[in-house]
PDB file of N, CA and C in Angstrom:
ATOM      1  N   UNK A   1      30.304  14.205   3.827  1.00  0.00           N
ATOM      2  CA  UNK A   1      31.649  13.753   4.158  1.00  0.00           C
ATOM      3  C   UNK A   1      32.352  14.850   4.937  1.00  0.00           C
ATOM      4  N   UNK A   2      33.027  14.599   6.485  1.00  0.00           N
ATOM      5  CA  UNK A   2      33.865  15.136   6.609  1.00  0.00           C
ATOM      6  C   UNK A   2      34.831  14.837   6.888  1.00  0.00           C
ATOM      7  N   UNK A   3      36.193  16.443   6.414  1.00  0.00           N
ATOM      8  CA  UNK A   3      37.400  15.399   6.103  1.00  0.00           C
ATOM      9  C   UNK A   3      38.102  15.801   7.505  1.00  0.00           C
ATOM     10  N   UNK A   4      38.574  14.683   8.339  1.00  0.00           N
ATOM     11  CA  UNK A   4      38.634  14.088   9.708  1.00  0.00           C
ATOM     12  C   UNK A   4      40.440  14.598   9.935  1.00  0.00           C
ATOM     13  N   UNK A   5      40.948  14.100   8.308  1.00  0.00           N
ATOM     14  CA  UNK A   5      42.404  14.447   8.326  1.00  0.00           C
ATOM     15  C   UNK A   5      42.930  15.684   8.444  1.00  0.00           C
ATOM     16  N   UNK A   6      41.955  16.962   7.653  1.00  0.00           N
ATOM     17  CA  UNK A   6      42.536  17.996   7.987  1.00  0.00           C
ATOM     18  C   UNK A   6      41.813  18.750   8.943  1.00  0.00           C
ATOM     19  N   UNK A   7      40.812  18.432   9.886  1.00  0.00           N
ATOM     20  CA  UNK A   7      40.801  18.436  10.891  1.00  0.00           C
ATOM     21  C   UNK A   7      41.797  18.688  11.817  1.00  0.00           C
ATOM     22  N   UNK A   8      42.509  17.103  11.843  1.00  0.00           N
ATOM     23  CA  UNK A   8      43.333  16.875  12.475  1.00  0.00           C
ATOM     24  C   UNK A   8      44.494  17.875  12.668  1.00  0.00           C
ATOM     25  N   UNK A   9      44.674  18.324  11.196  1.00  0.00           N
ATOM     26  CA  UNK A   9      46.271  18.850  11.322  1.00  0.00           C
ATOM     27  C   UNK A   9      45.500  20.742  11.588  1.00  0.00           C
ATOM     28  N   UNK A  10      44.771  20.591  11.397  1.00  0.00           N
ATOM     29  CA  UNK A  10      44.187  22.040  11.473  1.00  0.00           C
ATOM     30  C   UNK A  10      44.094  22.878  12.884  1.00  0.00           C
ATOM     31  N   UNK A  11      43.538  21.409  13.771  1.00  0.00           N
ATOM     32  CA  UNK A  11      43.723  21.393  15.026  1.00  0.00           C
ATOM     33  C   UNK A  11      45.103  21.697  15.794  1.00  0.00           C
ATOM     34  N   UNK A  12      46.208  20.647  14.801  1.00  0.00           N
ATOM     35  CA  UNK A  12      47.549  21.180  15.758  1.00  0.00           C
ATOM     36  C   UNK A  12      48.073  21.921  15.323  1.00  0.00           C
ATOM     37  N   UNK A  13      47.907  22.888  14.242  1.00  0.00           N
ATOM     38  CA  UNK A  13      48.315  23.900  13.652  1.00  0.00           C
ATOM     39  C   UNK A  13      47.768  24.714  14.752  1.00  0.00           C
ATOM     40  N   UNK A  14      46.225  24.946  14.562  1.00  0.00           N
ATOM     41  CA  UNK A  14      45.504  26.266  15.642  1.00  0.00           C
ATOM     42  C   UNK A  14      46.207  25.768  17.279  1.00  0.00           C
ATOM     43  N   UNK A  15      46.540  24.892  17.838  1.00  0.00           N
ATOM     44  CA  UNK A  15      47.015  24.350  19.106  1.00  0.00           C
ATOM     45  C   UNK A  15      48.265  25.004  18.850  1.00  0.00           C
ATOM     46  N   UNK A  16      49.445  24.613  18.446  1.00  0.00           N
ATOM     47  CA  UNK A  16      50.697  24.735  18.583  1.00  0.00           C
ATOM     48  C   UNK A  16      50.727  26.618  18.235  1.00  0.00           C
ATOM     49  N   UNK A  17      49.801  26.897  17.406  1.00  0.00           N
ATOM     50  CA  UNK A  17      50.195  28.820  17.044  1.00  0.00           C
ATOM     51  C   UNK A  17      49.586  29.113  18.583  1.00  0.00           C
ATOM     52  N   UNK A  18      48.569  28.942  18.987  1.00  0.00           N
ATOM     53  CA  UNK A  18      47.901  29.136  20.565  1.00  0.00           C
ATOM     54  C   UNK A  18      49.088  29.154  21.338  1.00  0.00           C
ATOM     55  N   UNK A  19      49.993  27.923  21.635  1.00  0.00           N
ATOM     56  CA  UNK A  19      51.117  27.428  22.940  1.00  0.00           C
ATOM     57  C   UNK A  19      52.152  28.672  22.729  1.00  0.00           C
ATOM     58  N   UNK A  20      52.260  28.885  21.358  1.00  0.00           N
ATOM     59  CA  UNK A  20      53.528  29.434  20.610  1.00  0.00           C
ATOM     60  C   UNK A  20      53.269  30.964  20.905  1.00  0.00           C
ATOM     61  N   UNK A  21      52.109  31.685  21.349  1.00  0.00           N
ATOM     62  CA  UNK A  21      51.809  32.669  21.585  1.00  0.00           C
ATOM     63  C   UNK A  21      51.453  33.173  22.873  1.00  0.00           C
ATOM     64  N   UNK A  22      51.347  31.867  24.030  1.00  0.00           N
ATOM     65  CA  UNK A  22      51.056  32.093  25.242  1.00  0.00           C
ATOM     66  C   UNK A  22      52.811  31.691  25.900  1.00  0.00           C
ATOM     67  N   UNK A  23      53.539  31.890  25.028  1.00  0.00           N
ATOM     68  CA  UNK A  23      55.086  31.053  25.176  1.00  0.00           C
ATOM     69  C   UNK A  23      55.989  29.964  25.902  1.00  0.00           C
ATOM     70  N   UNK A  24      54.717  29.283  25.356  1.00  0.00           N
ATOM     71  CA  UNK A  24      55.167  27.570  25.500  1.00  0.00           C
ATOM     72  C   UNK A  24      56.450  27.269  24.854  1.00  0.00           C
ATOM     73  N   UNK A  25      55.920  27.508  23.647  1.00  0.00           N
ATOM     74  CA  UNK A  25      57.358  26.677  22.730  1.00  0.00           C
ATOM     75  C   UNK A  25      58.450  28.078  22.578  1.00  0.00           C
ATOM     76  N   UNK A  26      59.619  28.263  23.412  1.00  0.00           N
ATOM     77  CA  UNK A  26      60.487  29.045  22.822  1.00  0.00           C
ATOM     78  C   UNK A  26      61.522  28.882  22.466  1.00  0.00           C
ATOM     79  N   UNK A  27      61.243  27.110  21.442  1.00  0.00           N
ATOM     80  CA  UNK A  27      62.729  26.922  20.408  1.00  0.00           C
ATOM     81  C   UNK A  27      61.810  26.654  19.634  1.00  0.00           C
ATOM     82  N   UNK A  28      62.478  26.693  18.059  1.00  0.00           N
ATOM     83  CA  UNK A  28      61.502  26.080  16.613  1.00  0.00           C
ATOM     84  C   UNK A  28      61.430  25.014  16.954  1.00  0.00           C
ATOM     85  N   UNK A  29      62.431  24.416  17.887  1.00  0.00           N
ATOM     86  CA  UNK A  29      62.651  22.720  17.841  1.00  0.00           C
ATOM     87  C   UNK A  29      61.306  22.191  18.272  1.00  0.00           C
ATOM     88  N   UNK A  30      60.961  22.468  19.424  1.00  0.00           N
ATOM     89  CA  UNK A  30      59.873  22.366  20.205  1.00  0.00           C
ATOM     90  C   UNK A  30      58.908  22.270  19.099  1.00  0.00           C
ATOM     91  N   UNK A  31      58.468  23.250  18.081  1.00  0.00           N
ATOM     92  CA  UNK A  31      57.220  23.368  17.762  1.00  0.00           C
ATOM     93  C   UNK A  31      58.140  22.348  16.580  1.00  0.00           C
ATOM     94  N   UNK A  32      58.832  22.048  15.620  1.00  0.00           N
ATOM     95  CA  UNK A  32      59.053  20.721  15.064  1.00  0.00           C
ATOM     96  C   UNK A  32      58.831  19.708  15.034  1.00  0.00           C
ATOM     97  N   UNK A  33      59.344  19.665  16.530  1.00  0.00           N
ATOM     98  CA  UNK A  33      59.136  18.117  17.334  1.00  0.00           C
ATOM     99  C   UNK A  33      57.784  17.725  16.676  1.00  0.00           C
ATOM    100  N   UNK A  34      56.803  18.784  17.650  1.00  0.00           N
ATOM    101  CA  UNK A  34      55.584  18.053  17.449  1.00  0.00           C
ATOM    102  C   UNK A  34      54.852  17.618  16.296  1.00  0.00           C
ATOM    103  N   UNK A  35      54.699  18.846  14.439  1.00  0.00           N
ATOM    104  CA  UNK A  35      54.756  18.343  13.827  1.00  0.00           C
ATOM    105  C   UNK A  35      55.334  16.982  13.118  1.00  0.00           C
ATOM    106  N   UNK A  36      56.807  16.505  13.296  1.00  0.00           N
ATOM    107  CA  UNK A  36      57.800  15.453  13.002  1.00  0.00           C
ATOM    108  C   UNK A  36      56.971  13.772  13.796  1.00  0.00           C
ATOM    109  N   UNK A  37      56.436  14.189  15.100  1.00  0.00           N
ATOM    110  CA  UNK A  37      55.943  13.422  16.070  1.00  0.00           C
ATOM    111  C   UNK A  37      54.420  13.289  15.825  1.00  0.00           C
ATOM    112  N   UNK A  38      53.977  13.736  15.005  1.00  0.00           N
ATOM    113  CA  UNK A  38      52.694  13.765  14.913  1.00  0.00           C
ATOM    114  C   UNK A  38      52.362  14.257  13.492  1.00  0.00           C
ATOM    115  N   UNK A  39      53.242  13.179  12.353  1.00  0.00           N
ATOM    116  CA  UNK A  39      52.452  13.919  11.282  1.00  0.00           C
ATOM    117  C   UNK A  39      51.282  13.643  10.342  1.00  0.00           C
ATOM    118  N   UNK A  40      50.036  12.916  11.192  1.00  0.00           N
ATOM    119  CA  UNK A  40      48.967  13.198  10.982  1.00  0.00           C
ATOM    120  C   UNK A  40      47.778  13.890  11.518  1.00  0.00           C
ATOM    121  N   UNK A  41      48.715  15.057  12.224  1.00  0.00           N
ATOM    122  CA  UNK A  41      47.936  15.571  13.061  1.00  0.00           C
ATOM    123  C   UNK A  41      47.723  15.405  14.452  1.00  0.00           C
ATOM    124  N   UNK A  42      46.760  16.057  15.593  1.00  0.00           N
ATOM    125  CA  UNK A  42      46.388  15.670  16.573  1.00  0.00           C
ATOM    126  C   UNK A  42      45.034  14.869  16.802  1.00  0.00           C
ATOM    127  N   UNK A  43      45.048  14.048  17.148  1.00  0.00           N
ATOM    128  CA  UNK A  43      43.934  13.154  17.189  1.00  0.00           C
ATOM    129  C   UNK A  43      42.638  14.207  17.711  1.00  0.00           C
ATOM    130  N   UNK A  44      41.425  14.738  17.460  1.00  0.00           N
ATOM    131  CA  UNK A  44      40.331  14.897  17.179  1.00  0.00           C
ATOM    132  C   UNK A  44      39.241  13.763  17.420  1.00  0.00           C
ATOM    133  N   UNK A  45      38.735  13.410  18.531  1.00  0.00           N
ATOM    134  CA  UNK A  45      37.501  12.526  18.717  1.00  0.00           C
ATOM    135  C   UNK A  45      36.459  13.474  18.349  1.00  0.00           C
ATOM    136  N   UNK A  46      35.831  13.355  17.034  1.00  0.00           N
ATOM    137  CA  UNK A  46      34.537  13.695  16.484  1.00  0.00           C
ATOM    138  C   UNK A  46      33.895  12.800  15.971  1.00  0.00           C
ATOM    139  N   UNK A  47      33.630  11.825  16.138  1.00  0.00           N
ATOM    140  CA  UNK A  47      32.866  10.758  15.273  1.00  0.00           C
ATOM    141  C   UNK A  47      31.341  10.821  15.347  1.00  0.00           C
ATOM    142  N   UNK A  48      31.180  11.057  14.002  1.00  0.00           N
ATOM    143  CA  UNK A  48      29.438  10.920  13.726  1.00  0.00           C
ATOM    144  C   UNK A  48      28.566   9.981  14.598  1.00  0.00           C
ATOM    145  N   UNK A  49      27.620   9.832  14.667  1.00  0.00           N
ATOM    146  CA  UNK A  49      26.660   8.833  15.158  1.00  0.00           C
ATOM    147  C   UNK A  49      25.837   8.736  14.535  1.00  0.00           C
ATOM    148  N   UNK A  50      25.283   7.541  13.872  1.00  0.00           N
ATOM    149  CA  UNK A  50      24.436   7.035  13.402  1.00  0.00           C
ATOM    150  C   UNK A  50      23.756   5.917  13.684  1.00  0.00           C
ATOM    151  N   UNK A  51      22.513   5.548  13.094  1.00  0.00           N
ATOM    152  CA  UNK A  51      21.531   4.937  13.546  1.00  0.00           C
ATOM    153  C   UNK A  51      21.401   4.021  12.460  1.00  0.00           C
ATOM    154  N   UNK A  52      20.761   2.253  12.287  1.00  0.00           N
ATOM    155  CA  UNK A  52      20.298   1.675  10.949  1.00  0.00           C
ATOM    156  C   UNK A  52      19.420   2.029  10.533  1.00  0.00           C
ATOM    157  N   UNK A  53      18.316   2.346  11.133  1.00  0.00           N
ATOM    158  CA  UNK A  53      17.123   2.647  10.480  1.00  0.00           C
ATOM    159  C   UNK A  53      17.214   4.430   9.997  1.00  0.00           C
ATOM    160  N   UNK A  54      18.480   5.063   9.998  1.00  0.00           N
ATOM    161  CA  UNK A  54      18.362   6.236   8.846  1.00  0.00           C
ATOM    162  C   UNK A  54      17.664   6.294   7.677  1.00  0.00           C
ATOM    163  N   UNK A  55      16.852   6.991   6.985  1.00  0.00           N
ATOM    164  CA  UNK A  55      16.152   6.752   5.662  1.00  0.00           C
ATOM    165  C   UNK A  55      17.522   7.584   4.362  1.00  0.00           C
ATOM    166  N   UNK A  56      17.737   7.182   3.787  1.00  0.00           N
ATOM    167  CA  UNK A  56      18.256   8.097   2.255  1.00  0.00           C
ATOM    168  C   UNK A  56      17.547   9.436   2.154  1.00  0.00           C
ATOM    169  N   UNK A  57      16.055   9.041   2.630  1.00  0.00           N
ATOM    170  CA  UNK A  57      15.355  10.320   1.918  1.00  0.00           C
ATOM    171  C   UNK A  57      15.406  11.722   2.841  1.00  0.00           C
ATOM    172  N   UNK A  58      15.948  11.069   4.541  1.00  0.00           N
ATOM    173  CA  UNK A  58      16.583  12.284   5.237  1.00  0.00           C
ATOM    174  C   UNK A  58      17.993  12.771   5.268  1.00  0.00           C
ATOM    175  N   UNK A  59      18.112  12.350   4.097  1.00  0.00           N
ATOM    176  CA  UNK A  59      20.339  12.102   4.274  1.00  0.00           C
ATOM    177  C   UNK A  59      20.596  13.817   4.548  1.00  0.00           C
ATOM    178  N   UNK A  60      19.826  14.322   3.566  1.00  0.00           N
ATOM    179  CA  UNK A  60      20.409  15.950   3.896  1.00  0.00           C
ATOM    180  C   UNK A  60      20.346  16.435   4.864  1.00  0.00           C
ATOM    181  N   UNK A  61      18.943  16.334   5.700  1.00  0.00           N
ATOM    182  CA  UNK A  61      19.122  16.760   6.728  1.00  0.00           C
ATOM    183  C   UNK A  61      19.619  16.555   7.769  1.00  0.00           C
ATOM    184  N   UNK A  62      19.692  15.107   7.979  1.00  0.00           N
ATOM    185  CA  UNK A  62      20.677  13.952   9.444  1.00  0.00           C
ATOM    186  C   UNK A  62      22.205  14.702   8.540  1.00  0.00           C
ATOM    187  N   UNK A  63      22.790  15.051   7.396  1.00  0.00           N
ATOM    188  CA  UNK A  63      23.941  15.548   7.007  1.00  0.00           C
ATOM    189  C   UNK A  63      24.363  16.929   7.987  1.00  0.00           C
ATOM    190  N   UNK A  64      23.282  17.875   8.073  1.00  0.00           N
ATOM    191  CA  UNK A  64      23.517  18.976   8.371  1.00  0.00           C
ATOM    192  C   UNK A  64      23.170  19.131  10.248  1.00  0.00           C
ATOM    193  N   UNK A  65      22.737  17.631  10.358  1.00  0.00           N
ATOM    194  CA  UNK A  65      22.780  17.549  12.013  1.00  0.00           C
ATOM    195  C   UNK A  65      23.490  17.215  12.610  1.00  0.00           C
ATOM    196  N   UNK A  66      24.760  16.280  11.383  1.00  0.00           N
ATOM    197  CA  UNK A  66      25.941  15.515  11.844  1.00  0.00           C
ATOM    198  C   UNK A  66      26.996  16.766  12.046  1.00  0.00           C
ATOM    199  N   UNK A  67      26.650  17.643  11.054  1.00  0.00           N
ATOM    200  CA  UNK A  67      27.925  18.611  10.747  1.00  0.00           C
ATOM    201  C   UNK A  67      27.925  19.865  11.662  1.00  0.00           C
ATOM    202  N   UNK A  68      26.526  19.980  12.284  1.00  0.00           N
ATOM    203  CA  UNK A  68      25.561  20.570  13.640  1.00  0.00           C
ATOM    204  C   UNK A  68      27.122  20.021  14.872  1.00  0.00           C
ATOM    205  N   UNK A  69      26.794  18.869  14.719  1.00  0.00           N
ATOM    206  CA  UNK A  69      27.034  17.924  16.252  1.00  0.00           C
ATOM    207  C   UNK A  69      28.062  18.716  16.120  1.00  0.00           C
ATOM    208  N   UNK A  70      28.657  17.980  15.198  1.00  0.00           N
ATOM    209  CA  UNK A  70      30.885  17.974  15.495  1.00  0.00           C
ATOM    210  C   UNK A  70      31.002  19.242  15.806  1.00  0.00           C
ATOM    211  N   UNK A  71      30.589  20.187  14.592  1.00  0.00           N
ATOM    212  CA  UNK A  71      31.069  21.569  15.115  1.00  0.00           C
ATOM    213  C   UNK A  71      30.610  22.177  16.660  1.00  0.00           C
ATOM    214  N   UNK A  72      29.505  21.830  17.140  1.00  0.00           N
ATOM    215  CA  UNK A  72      28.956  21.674  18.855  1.00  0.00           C
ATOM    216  C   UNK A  72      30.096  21.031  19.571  1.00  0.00           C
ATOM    217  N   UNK A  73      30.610  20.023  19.030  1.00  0.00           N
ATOM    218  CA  UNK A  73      31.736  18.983  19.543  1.00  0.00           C
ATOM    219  C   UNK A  73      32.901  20.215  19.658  1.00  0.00           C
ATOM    220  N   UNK A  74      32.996  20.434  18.735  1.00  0.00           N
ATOM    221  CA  UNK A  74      34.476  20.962  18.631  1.00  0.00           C
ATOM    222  C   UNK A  74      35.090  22.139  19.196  1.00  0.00           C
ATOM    223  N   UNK A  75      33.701  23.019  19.189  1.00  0.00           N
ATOM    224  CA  UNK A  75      33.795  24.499  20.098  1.00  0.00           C
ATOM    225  C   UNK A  75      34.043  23.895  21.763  1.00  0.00           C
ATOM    226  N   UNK A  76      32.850  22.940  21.945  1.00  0.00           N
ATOM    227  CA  UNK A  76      32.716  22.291  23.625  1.00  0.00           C
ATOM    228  C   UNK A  76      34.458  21.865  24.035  1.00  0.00           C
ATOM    229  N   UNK A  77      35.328  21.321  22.907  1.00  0.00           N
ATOM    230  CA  UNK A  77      36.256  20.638  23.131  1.00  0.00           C
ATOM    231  C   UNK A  77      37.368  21.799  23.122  1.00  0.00           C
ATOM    232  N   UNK A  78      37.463  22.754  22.198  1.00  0.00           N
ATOM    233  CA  UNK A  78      38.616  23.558  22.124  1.00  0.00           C
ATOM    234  C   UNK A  78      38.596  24.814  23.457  1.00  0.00           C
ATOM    235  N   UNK A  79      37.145  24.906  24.083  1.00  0.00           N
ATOM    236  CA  UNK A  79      37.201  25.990  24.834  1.00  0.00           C
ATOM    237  C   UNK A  79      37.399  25.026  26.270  1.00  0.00           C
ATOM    238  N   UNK A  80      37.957  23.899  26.245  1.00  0.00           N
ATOM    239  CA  UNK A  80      38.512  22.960  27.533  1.00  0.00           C
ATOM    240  C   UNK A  80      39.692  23.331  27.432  1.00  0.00           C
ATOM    241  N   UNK A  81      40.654  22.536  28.730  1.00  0.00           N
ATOM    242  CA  UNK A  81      41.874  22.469  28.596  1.00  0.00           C
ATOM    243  C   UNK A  81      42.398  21.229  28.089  1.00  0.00           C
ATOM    244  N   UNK A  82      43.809  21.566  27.694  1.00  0.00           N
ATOM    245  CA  UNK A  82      44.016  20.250  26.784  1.00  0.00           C
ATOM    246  C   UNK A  82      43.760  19.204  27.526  1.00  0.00           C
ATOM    247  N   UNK A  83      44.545  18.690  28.908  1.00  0.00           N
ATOM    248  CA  UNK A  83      44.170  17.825  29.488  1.00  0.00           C
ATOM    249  C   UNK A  83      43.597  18.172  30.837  1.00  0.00           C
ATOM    250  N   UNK A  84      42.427  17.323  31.108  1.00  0.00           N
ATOM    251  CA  UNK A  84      42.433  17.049  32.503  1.00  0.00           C
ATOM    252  C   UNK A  84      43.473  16.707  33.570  1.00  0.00           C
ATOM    253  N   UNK A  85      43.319  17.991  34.844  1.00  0.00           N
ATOM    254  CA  UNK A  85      44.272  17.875  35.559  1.00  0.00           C
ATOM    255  C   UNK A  85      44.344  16.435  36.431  1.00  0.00           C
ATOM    256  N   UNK A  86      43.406  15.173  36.440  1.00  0.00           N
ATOM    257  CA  UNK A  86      43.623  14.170  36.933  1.00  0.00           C
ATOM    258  C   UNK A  86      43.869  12.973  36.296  1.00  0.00           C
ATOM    259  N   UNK A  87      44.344  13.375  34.958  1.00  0.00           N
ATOM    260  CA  UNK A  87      45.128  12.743  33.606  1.00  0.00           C
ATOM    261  C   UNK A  87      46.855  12.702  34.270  1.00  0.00           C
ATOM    262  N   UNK A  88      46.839  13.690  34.948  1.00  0.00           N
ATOM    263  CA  UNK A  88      48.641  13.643  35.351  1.00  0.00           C
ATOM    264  C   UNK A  88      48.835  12.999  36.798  1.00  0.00           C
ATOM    265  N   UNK A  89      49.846  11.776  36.206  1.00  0.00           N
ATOM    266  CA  UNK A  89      50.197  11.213  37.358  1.00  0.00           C
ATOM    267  C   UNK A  89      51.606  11.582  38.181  1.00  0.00           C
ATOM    268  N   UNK A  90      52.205  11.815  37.341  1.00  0.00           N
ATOM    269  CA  UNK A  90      53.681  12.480  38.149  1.00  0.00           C
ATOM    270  C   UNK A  90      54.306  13.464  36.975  1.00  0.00           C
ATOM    271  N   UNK A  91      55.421  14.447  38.261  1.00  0.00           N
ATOM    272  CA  UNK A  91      55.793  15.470  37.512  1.00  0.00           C
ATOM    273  C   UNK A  91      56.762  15.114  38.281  1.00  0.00           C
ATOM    274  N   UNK A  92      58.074  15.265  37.530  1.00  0.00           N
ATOM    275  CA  UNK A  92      59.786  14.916  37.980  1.00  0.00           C
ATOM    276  C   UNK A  92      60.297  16.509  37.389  1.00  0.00           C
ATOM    277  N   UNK A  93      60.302  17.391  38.841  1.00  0.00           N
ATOM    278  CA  UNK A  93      61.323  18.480  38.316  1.00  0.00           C
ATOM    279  C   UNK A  93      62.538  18.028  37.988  1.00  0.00           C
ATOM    280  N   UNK A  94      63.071  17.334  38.736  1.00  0.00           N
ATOM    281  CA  UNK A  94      64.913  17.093  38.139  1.00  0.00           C
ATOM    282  C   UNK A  94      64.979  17.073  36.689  1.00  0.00           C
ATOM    283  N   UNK A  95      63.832  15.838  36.209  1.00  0.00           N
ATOM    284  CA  UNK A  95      64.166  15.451  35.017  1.00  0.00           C
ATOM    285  C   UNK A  95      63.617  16.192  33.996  1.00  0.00           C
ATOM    286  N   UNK A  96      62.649  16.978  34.295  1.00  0.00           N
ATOM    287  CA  UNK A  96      61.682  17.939  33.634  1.00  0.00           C
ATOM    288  C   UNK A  96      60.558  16.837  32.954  1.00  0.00           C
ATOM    289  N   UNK A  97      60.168  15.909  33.500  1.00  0.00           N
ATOM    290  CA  UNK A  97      58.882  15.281  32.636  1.00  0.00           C
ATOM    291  C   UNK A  97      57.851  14.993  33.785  1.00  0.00           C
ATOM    292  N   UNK A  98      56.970  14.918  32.785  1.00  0.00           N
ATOM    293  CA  UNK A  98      55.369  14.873  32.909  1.00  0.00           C
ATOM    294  C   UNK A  98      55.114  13.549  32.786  1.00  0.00           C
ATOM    295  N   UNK A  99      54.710  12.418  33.487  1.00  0.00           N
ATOM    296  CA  UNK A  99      53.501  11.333  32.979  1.00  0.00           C
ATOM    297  C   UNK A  99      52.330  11.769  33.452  1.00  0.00           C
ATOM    298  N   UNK A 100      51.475  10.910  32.233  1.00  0.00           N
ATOM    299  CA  UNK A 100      50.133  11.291  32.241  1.00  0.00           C
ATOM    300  C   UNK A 100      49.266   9.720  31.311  1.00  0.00           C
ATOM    301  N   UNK A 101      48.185   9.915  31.154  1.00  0.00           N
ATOM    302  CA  UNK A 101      47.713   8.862  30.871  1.00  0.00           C
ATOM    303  C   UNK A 101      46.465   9.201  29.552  1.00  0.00           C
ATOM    304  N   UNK A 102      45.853   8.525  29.121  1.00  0.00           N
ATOM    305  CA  UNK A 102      44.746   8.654  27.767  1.00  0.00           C
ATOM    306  C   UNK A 102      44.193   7.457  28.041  1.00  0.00           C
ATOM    307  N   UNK A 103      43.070   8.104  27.378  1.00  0.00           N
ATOM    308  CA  UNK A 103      42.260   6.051  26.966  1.00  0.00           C
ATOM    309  C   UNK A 103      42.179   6.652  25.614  1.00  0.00           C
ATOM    310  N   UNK A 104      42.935   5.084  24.551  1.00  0.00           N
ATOM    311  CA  UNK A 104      42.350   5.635  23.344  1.00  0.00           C
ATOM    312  C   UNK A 104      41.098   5.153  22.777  1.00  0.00           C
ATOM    313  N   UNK A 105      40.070   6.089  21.786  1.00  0.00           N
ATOM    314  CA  UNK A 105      39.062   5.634  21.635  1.00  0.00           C
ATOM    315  C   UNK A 105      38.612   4.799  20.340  1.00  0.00           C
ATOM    316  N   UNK A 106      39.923   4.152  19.858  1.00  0.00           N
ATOM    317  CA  UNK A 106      40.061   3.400  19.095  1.00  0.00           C
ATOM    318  C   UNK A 106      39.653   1.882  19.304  1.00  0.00           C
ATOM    319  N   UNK A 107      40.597   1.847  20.399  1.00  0.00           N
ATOM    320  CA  UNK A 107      40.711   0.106  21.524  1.00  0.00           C
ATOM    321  C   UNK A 107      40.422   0.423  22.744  1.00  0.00           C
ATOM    322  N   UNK A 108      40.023   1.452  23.386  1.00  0.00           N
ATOM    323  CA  UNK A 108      39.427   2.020  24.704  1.00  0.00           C
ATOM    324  C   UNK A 108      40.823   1.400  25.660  1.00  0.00           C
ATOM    325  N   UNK A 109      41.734   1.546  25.460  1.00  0.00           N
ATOM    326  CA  UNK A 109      43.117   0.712  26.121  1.00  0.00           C
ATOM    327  C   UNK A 109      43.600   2.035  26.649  1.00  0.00           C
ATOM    328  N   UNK A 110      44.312   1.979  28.069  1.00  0.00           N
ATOM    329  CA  UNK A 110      44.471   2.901  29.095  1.00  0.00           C
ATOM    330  C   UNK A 110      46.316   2.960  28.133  1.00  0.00           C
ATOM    331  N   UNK A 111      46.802   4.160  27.774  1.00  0.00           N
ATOM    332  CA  UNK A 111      48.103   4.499  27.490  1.00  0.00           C
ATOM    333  C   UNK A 111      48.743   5.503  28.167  1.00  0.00           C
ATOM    334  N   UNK A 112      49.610   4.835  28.937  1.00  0.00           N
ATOM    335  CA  UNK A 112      50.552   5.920  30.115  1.00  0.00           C
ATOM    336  C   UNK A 112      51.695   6.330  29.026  1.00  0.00           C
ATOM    337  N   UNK A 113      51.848   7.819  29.508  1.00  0.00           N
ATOM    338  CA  UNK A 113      52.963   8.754  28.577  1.00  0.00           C
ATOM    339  C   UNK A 113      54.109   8.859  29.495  1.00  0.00           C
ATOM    340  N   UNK A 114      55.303   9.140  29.004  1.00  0.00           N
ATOM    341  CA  UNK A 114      56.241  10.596  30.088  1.00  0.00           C
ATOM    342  C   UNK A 114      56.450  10.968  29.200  1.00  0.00           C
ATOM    343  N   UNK A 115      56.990  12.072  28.916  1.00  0.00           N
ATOM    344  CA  UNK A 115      57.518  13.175  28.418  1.00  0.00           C
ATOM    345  C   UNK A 115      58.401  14.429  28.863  1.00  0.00           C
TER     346      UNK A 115
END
């Protein structure tokens, strides 16, 4: 079993102390926000893969290949940048926001942001 939830928040904990130190966020508000806005965390795509024909009698080891992957996953993912620079579709100095876009990999559905 891994637990996916504190993952999650573990992730925007290590993210937001990262921004907060390269001085992104220089109000508490800022780094609030995002906890308040996100309090289950930052979404984390790690999902296992599995196969039907797995046997029981390899569980330990397909266990320690799953837990192999993610952590492979997770180094590959944290030493990226958060987003791809062709994720951003417009930047409004006046207004100070960003749109940008995601596919989520829930419903694979295209979600445009501003911010």
């Amino acid at each position: 079993h891994f637990n996916f939830t504190k993952l999650r928040k573990t992730f925007q904990f290590e993210f937001i102390r990262l921004i907060q130190e390269a001085g992104g966020l220089k109000k508490t508000e800022e780094k609030n926000r995002l906890y308040k806005d996100h309090p289950k965390g930052f979404y984390v795509y790690a999902k296992f893969k599995s196969t039907d024909n797995d046997s029981n009698d390899a569980s330990s080891n397909k266990n320690s290949k799953d837990i192999q992957g993610c952590v492979n996953y997770f180094i590959r993912y944290a030493g990226r940048p958060a987003m791809a620079e062709n994720r951003i579709t417009e930047y409004n100095k006046e207004s100070k926001t960003v749109s940008w876009f995601y596919n989520d990999h829930k419903d694979e559905k295209r979600h445009d942001v501003t911010d």
